[in-house]
N, C-alpha and C. Protein backbone atom coordinates (compact mmCIF):
# COMPACT_ATOMS: atom_id res chain seq x y z
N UNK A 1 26.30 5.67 -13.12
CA UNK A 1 25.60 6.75 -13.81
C UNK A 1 24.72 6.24 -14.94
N UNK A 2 25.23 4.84 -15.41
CA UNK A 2 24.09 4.35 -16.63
C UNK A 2 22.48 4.14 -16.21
N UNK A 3 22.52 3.96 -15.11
CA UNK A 3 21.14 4.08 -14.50
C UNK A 3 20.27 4.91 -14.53
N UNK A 4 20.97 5.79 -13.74
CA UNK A 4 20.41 7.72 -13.70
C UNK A 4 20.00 7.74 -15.29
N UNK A 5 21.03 7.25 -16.12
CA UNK A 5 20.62 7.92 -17.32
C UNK A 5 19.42 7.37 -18.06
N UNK A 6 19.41 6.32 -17.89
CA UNK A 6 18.54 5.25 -18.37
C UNK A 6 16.96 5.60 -17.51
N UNK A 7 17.24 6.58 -16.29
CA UNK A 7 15.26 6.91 -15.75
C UNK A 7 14.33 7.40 -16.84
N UNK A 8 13.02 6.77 -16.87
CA UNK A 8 12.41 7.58 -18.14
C UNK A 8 11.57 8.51 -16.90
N UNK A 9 11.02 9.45 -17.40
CA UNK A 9 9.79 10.12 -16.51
C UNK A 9 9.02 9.66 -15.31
N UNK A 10 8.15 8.57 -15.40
CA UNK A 10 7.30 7.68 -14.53
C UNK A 10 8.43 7.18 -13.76
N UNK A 11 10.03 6.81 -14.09
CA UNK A 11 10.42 6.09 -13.04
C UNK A 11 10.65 7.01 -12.03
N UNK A 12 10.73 8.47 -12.11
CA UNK A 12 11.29 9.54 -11.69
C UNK A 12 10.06 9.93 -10.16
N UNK A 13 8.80 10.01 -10.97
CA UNK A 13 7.59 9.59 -10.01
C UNK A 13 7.58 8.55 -9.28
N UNK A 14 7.94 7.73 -9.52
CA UNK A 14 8.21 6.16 -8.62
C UNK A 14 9.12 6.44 -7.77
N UNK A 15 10.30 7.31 -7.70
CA UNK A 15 11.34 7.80 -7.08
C UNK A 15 10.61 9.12 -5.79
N UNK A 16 9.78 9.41 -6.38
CA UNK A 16 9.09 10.53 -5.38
C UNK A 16 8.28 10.06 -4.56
N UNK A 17 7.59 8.73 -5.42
CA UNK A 17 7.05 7.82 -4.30
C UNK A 17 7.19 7.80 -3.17
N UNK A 18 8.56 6.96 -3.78
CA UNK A 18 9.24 6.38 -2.51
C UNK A 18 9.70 7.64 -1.16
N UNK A 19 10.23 8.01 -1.53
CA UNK A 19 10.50 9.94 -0.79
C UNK A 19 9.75 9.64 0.55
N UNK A 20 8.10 10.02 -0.59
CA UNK A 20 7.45 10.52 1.11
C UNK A 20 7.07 9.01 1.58
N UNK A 21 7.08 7.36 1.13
CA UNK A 21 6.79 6.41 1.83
C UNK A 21 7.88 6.34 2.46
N UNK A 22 9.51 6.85 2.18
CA UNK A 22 9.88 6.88 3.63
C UNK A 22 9.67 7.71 4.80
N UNK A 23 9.19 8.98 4.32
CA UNK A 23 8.99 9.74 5.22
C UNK A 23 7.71 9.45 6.07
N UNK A 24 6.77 8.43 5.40
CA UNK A 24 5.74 8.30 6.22
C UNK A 24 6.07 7.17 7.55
N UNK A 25 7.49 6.22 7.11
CA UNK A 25 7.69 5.31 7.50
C UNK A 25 8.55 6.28 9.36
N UNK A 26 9.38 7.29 8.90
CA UNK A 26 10.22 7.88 9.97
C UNK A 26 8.68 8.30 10.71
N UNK A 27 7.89 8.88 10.22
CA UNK A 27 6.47 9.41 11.11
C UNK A 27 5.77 8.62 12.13
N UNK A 28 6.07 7.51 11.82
CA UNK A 28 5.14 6.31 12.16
C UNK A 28 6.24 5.70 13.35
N UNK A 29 7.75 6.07 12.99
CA UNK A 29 8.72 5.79 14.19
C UNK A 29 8.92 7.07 15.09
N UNK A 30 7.56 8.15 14.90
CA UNK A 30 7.96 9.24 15.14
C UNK A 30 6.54 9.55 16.53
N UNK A 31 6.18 8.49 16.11
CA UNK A 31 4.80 8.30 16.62
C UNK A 31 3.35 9.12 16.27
N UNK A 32 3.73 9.47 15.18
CA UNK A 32 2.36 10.47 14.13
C UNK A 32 2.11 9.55 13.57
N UNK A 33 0.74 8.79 13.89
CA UNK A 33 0.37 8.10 13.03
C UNK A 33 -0.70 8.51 11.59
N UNK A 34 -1.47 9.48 12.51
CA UNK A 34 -1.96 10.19 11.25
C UNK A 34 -1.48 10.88 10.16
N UNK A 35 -0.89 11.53 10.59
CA UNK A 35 0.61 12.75 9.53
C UNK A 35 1.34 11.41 8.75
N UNK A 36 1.61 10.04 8.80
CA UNK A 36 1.77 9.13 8.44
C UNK A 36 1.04 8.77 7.86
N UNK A 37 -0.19 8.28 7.85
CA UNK A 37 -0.91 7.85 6.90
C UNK A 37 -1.02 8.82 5.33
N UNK A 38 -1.26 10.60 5.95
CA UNK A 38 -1.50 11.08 4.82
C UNK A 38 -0.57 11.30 3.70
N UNK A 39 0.95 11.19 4.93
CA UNK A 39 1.93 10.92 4.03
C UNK A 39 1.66 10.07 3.07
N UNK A 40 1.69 9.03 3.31
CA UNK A 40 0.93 7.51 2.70
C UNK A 40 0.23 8.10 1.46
N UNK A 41 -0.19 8.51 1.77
CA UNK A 41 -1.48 8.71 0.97
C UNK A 41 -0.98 9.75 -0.46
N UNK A 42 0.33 10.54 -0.28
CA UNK A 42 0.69 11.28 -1.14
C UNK A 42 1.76 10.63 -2.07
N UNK A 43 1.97 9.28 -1.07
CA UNK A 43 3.14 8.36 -2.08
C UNK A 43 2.61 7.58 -3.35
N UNK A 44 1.15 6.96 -2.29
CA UNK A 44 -0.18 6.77 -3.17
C UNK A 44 -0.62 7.45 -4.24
N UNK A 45 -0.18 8.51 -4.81
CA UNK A 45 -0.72 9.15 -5.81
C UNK A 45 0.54 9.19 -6.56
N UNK A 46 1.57 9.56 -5.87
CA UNK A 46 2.64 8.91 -6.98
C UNK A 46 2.85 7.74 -8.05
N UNK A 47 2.34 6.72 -6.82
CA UNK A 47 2.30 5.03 -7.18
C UNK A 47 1.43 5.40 -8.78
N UNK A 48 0.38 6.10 -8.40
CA UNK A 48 -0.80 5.95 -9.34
C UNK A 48 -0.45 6.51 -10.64
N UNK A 49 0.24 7.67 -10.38
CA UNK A 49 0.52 8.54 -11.71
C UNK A 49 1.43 7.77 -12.38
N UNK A 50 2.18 7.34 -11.70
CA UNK A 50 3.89 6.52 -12.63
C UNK A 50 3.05 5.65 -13.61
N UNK A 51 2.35 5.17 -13.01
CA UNK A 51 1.61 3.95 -13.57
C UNK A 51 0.85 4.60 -15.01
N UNK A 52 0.31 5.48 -14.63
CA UNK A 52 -0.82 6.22 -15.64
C UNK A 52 0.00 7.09 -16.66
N UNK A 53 0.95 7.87 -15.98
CA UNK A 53 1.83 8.21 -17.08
C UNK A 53 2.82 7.69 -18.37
N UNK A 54 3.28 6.37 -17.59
CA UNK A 54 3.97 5.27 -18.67
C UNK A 54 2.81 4.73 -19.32
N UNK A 55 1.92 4.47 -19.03
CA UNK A 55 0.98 3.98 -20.23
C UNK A 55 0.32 5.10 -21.12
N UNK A 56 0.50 6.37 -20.21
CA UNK A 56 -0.20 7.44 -21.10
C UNK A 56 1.63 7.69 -22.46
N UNK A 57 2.23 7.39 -22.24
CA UNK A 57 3.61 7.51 -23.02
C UNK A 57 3.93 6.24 -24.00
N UNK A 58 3.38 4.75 -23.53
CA UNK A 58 3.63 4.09 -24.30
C UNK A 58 5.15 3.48 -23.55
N UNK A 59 5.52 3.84 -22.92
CA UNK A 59 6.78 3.06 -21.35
C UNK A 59 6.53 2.24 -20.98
N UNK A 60 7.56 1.04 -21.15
CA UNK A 60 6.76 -0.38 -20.75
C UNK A 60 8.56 -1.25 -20.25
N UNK A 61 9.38 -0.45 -19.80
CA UNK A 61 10.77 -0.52 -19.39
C UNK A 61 10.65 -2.09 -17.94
N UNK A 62 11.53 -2.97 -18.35
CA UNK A 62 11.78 -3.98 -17.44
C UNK A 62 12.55 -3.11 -15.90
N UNK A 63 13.38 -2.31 -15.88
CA UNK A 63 13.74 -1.41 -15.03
C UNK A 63 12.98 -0.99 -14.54
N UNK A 64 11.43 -0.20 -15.58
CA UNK A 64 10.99 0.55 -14.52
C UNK A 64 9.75 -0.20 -13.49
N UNK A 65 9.19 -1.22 -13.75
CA UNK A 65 8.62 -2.40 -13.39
C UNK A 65 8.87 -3.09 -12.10
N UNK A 66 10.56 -3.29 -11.94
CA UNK A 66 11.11 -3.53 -10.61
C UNK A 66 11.46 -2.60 -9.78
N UNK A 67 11.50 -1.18 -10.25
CA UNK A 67 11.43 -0.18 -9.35
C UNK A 67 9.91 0.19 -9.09
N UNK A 68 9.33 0.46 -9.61
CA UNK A 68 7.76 0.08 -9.37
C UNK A 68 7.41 -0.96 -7.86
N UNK A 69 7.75 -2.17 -8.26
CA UNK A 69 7.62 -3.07 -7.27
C UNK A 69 7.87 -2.95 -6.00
N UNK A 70 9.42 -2.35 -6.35
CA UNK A 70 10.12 -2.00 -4.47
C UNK A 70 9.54 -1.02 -4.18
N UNK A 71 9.50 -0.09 -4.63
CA UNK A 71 8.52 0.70 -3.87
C UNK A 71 7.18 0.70 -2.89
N UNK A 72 6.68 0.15 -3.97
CA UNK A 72 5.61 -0.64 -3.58
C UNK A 72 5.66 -1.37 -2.19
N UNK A 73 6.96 -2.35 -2.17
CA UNK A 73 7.39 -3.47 -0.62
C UNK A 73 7.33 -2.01 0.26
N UNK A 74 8.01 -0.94 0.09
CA UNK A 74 8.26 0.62 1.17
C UNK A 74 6.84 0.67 1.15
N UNK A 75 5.93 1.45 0.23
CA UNK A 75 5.11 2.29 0.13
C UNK A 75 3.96 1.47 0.92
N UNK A 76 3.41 -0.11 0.70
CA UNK A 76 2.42 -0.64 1.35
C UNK A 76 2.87 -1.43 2.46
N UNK A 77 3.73 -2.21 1.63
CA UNK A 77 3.57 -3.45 2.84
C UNK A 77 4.33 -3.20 3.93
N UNK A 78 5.78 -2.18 4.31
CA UNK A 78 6.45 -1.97 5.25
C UNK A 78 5.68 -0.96 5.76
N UNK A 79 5.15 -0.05 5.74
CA UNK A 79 4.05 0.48 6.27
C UNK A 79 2.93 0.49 6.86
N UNK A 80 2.31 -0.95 6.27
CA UNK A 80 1.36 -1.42 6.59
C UNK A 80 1.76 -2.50 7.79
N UNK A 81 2.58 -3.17 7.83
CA UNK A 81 3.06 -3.52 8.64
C UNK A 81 3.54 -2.88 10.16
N UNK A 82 4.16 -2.14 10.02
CA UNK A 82 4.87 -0.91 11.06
C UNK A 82 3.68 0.13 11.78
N UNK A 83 2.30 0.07 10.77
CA UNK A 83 1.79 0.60 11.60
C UNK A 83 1.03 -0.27 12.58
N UNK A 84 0.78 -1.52 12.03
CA UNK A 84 0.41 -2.36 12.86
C UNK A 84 0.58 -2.54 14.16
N UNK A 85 2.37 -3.14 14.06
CA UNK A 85 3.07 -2.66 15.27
C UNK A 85 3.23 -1.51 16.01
N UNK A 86 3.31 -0.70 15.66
CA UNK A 86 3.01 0.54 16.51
C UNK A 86 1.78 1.10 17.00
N UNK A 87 0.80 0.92 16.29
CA UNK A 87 -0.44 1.08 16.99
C UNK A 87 -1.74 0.40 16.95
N UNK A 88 -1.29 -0.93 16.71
CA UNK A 88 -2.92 -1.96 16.68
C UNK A 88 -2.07 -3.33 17.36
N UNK A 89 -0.67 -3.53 16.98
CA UNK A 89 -0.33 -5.19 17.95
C UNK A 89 -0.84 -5.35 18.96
N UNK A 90 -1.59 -5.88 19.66
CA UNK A 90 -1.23 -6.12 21.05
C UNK A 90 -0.12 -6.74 21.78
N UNK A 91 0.86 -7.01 21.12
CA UNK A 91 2.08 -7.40 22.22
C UNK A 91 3.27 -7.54 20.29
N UNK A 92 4.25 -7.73 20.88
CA UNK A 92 5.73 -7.88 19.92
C UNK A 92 5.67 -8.76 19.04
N UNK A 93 4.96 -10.16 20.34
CA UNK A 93 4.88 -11.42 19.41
C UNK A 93 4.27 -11.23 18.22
N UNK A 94 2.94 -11.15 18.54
CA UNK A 94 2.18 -11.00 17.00
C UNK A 94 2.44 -10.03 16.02
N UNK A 95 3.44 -9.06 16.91
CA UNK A 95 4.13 -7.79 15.45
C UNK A 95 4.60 -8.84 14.54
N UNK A 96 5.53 -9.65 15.09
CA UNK A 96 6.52 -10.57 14.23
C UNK A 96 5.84 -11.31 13.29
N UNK A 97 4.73 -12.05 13.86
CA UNK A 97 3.84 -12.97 12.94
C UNK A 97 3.11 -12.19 11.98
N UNK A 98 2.32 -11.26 12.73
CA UNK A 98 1.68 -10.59 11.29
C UNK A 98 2.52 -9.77 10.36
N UNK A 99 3.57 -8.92 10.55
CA UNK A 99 4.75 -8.57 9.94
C UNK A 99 5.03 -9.52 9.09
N UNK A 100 5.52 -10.35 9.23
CA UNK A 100 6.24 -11.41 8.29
C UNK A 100 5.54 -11.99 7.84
N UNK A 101 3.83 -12.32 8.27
CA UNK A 101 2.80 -12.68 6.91
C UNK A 101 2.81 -11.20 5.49
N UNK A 102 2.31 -10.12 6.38
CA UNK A 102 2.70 -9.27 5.73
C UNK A 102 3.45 -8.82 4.61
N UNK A 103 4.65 -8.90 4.85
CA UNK A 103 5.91 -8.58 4.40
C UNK A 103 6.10 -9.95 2.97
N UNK A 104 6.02 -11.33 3.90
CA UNK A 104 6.46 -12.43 2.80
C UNK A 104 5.20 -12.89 2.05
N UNK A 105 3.77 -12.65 2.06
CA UNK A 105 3.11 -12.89 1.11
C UNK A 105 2.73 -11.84 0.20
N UNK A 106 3.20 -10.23 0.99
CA UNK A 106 3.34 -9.48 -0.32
C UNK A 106 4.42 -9.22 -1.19
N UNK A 107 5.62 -9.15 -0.73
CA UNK A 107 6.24 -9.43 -1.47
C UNK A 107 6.45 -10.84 -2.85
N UNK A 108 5.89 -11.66 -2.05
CA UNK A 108 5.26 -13.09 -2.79
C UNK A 108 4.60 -12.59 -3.93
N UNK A 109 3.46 -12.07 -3.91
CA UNK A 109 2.54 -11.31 -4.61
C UNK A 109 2.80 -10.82 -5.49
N UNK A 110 3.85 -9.46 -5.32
CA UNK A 110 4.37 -8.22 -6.46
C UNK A 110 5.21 -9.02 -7.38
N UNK A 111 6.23 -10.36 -6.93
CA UNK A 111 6.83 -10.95 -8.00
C UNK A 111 6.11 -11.71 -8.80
N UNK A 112 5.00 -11.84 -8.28
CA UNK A 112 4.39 -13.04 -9.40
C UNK A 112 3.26 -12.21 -10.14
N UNK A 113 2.99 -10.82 -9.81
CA UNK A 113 2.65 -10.06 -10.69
C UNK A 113 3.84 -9.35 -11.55
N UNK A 114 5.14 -9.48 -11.65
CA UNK A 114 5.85 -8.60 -12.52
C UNK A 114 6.08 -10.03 -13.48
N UNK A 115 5.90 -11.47 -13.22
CA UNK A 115 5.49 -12.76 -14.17
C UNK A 115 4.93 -12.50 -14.90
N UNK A 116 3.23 -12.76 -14.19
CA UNK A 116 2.06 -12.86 -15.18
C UNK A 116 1.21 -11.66 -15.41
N UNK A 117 1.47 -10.02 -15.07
CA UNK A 117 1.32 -9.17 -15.34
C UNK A 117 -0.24 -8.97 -14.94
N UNK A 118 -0.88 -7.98 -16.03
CA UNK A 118 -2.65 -7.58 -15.54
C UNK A 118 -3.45 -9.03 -16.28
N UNK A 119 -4.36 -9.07 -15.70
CA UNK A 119 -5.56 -10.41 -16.15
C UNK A 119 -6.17 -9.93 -16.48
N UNK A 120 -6.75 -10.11 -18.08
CA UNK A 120 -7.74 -9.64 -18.80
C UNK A 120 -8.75 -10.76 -18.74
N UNK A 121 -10.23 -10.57 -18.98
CA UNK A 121 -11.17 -10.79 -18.91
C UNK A 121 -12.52 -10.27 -19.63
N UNK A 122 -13.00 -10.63 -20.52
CA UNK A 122 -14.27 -10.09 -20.55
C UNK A 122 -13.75 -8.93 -20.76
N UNK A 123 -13.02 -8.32 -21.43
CA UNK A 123 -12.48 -6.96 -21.48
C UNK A 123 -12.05 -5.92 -20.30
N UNK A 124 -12.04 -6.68 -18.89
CA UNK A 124 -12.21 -6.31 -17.75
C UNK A 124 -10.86 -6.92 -17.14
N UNK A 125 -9.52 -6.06 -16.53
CA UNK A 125 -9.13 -6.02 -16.12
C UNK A 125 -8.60 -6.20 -14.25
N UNK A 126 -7.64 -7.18 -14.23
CA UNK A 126 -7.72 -7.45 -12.93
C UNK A 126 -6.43 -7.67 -12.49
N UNK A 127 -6.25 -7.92 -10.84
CA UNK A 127 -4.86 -8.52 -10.63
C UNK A 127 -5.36 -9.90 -9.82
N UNK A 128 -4.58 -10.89 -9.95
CA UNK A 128 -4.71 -12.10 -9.16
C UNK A 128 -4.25 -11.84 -8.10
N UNK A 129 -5.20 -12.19 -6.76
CA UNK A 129 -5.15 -12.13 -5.64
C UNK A 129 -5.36 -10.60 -5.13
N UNK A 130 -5.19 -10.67 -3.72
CA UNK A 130 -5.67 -9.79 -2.95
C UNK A 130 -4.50 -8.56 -3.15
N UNK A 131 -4.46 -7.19 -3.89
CA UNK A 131 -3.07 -6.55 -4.02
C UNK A 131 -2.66 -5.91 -2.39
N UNK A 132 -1.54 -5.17 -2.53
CA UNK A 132 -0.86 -5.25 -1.44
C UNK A 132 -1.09 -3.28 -1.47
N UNK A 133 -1.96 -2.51 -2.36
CA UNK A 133 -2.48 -1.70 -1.90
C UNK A 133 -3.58 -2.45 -0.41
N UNK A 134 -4.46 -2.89 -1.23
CA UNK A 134 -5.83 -3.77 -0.27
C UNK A 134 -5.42 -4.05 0.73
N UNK A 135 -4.04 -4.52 1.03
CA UNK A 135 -3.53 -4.96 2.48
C UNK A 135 -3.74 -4.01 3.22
N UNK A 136 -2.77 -2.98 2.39
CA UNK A 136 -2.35 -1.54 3.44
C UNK A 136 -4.00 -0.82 4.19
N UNK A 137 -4.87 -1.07 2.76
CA UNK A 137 -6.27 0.27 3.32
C UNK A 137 -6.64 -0.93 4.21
N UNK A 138 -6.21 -2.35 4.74
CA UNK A 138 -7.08 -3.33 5.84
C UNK A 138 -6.77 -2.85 6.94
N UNK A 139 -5.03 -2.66 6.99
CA UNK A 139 -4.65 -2.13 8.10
C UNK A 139 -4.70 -0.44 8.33
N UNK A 140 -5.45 0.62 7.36
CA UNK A 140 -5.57 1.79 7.71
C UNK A 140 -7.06 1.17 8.58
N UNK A 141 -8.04 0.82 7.82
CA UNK A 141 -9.27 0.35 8.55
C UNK A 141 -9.31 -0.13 9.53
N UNK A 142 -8.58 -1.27 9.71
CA UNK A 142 -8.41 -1.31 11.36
C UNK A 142 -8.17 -0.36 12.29
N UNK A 143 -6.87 0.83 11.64
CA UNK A 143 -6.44 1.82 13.06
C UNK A 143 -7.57 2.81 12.88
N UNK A 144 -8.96 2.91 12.10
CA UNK A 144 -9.53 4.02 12.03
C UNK A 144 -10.89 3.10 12.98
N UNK A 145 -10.95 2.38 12.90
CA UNK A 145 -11.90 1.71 13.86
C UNK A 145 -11.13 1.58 15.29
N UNK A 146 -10.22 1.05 15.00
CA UNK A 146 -9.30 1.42 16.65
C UNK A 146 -9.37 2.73 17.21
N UNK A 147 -9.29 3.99 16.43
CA UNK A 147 -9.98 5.04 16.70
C UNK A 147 -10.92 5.74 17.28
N UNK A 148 -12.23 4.89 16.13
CA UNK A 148 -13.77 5.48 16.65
C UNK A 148 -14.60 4.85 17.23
N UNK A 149 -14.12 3.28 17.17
CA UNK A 149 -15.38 2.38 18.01
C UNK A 149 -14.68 1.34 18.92
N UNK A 150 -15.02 2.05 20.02
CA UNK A 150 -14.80 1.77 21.74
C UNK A 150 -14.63 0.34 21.61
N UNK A 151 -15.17 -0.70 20.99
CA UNK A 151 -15.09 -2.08 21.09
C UNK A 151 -14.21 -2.70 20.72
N UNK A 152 -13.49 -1.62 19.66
CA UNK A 152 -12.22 -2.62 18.65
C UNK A 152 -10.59 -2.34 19.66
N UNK A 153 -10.26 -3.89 19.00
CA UNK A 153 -9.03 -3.67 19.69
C UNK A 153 -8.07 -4.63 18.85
N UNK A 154 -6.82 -4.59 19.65
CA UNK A 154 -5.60 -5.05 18.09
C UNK A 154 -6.04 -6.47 18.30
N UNK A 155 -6.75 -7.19 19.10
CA UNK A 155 -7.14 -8.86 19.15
C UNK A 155 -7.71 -9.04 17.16
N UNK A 156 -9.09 -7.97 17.28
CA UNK A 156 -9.62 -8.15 16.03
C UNK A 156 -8.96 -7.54 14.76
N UNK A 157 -8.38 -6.93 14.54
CA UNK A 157 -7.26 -6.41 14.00
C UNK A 157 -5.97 -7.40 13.31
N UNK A 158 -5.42 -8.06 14.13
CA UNK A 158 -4.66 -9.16 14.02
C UNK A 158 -5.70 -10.23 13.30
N UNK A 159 -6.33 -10.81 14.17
CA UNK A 159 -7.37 -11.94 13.66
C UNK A 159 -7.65 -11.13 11.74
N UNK A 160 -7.67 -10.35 11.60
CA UNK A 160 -8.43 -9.83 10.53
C UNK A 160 -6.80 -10.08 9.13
N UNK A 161 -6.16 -9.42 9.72
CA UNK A 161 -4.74 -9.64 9.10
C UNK A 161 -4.50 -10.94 8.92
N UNK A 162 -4.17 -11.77 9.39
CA UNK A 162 -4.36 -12.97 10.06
C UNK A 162 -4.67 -13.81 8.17
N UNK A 163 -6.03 -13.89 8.55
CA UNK A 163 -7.10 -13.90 7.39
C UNK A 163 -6.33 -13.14 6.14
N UNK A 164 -6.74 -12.07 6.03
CA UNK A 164 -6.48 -11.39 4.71
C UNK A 164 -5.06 -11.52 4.13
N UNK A 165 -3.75 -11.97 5.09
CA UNK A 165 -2.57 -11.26 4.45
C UNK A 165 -2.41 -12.57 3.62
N UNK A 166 -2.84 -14.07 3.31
CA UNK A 166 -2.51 -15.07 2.78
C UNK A 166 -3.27 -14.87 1.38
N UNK A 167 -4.29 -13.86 1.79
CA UNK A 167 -5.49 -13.46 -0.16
C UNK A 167 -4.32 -13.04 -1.23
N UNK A 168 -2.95 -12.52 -0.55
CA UNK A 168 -2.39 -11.72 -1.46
C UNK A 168 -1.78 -12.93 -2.79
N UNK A 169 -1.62 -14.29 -2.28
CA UNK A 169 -1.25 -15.34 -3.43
C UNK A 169 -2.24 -15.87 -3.97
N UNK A 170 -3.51 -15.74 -3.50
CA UNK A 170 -5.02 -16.70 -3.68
C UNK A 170 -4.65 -16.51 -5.23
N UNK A 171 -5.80 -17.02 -5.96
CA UNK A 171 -6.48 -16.95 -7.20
C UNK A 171 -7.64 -15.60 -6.99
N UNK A 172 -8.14 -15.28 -6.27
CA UNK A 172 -8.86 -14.42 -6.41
C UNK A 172 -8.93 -13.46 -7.02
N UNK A 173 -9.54 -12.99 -8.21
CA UNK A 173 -9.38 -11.88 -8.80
C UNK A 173 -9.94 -10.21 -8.57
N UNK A 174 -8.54 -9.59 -8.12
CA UNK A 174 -9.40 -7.81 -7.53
C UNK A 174 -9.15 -7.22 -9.26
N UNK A 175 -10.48 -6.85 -8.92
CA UNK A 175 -11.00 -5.81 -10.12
C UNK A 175 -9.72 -4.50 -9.97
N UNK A 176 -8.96 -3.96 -11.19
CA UNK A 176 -8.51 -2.92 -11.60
C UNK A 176 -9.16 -1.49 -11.80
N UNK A 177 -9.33 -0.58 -10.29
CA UNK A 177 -9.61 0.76 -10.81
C UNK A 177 -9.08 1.40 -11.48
N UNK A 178 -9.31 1.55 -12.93
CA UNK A 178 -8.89 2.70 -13.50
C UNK A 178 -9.22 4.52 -13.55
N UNK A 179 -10.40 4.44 -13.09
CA UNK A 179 -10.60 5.48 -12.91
C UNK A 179 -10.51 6.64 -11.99
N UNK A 180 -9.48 7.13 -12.15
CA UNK A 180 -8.54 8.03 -11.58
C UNK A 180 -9.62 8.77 -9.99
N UNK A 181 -10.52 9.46 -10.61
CA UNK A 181 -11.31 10.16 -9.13
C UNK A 181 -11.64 9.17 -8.51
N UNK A 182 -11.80 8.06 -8.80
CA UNK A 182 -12.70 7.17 -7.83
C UNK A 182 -11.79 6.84 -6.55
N UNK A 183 -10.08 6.78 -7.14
CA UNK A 183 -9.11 6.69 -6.08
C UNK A 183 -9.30 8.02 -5.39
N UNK A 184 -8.87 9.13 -6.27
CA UNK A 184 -8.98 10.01 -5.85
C UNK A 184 -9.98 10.68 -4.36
N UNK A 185 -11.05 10.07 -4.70
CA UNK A 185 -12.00 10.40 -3.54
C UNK A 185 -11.57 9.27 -2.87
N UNK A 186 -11.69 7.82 -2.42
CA UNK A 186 -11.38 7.21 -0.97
C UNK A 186 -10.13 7.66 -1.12
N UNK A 187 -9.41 8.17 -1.51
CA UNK A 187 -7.88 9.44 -0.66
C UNK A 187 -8.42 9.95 0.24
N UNK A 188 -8.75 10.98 -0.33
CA UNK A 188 -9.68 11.90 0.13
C UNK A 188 -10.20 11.91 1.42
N UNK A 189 -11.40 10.74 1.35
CA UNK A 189 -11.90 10.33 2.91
C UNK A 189 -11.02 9.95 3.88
N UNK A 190 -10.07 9.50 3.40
CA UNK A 190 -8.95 8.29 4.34
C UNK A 190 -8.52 9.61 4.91
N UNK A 191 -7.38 10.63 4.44
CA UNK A 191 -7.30 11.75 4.48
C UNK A 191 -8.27 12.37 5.91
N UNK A 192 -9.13 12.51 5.53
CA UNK A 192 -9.90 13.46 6.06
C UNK A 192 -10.26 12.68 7.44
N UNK A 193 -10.52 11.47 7.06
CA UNK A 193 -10.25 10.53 8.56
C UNK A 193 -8.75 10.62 9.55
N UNK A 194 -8.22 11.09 8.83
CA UNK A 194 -6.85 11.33 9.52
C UNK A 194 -6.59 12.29 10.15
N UNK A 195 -7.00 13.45 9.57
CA UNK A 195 -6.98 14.47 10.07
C UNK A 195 -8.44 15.01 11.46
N UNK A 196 -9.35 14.57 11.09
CA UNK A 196 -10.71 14.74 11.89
C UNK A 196 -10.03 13.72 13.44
N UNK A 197 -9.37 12.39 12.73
CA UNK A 197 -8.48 11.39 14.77
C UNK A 197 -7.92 12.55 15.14
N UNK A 198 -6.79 13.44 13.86
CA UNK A 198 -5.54 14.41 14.57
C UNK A 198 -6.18 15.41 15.38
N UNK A 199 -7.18 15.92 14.97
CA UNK A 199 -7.42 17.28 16.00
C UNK A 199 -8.86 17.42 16.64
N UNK A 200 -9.73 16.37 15.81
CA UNK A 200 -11.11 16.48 16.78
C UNK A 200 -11.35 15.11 17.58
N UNK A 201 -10.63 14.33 17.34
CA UNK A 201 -10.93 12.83 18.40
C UNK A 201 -10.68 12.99 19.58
């Protein structure tokens, strides 16, 4: 019970997170891949608020940081993964390989960001390497091109994963959106791409 007691607010959102990233995860074993994504997409705004609310409070809890994180492993990368396999692998084998690039360089990733935290710059904010949101929207992009253009298939998809899932340890620095609508709208589209495969594709 010292736990429970010890949640501040934002961890409570991090907890709702997680909710619907499992529920997007049962969808996706449910074979809705779209109703899955948007799930996704509502855990995604959780992710965002926890974040925005503890800094809008001045919350800066070592607890709530590693719950933050796992979520995060549910909310992107087991998701991002699973949908892979279910609807872009072309065969088991490469579930396993890209899965477990997946899975072990993001998780790789989120610990060595709860280390060395945000990278300031030039007054400009960043995270090192490729984040493990960026993973997840590679592999929504792939299944939305698997979708709409006749040419794509899980060969390029994989190949693309392949590539990208090793950015998540690089040095590369992704710029920090802070500004709330800007997520807000590619929701939005992703969303609306989801729904336009569900009932007009």
């Amino acid at each position: 019970m010292t736990i429970i007691k010890s949640l501040r607010p934002p961890d409570y959102l991090s907890l709702t997170a997680l909710l619907f990233a499992w529920i997007s995860i049962i969808l996706i074993f449910s074979g809705q891949a779209n109703w899955s994504i948007i799930t996704m997409l509502v855990a995604f705004a959780f992710d965002v608020l926890d974040g925005h609310y503890a800094r809008k409070l001045g919350i800066n809890s070592r607890f709530g940081r590693q719950l933050d994180s796992f979520v995060d492993v549910l909310t992107y990368l087991v998701f991002a993964a699973l949908l892979f396999h279910a609807f872009l692998s072309p065969n088991s084998f490469l579930s396993i390989i890209i899965g477990f690039l997946i899975l072990s360089f993001g998780i790789s990733r989120l610990i060595r960001f709860n280390h060395e935290g945000i990278i300031i710059k030039k007054n400009r904010k960043f995270y090192r390497g490729l984040t493990v949101v960026h993973i997840s929207l590679i592999v929504l992009i792939c299944y939305f091109l698997q979708e709409f253009v006749p040419c794509w298939n899980g060969w390029f998809s994989t190949a693309i994963l392949a590539i990208f899932s090793p950015l998540m340890i690089s040095n590369y620095l992704s710029y920090k959106f802070e500004k709330l609508w800007i997520l807000a709208i590619i929701s939005l589209g992703i969303a609306a791409l989801a729904l336009f495969s569900q009932y007009a594709h």
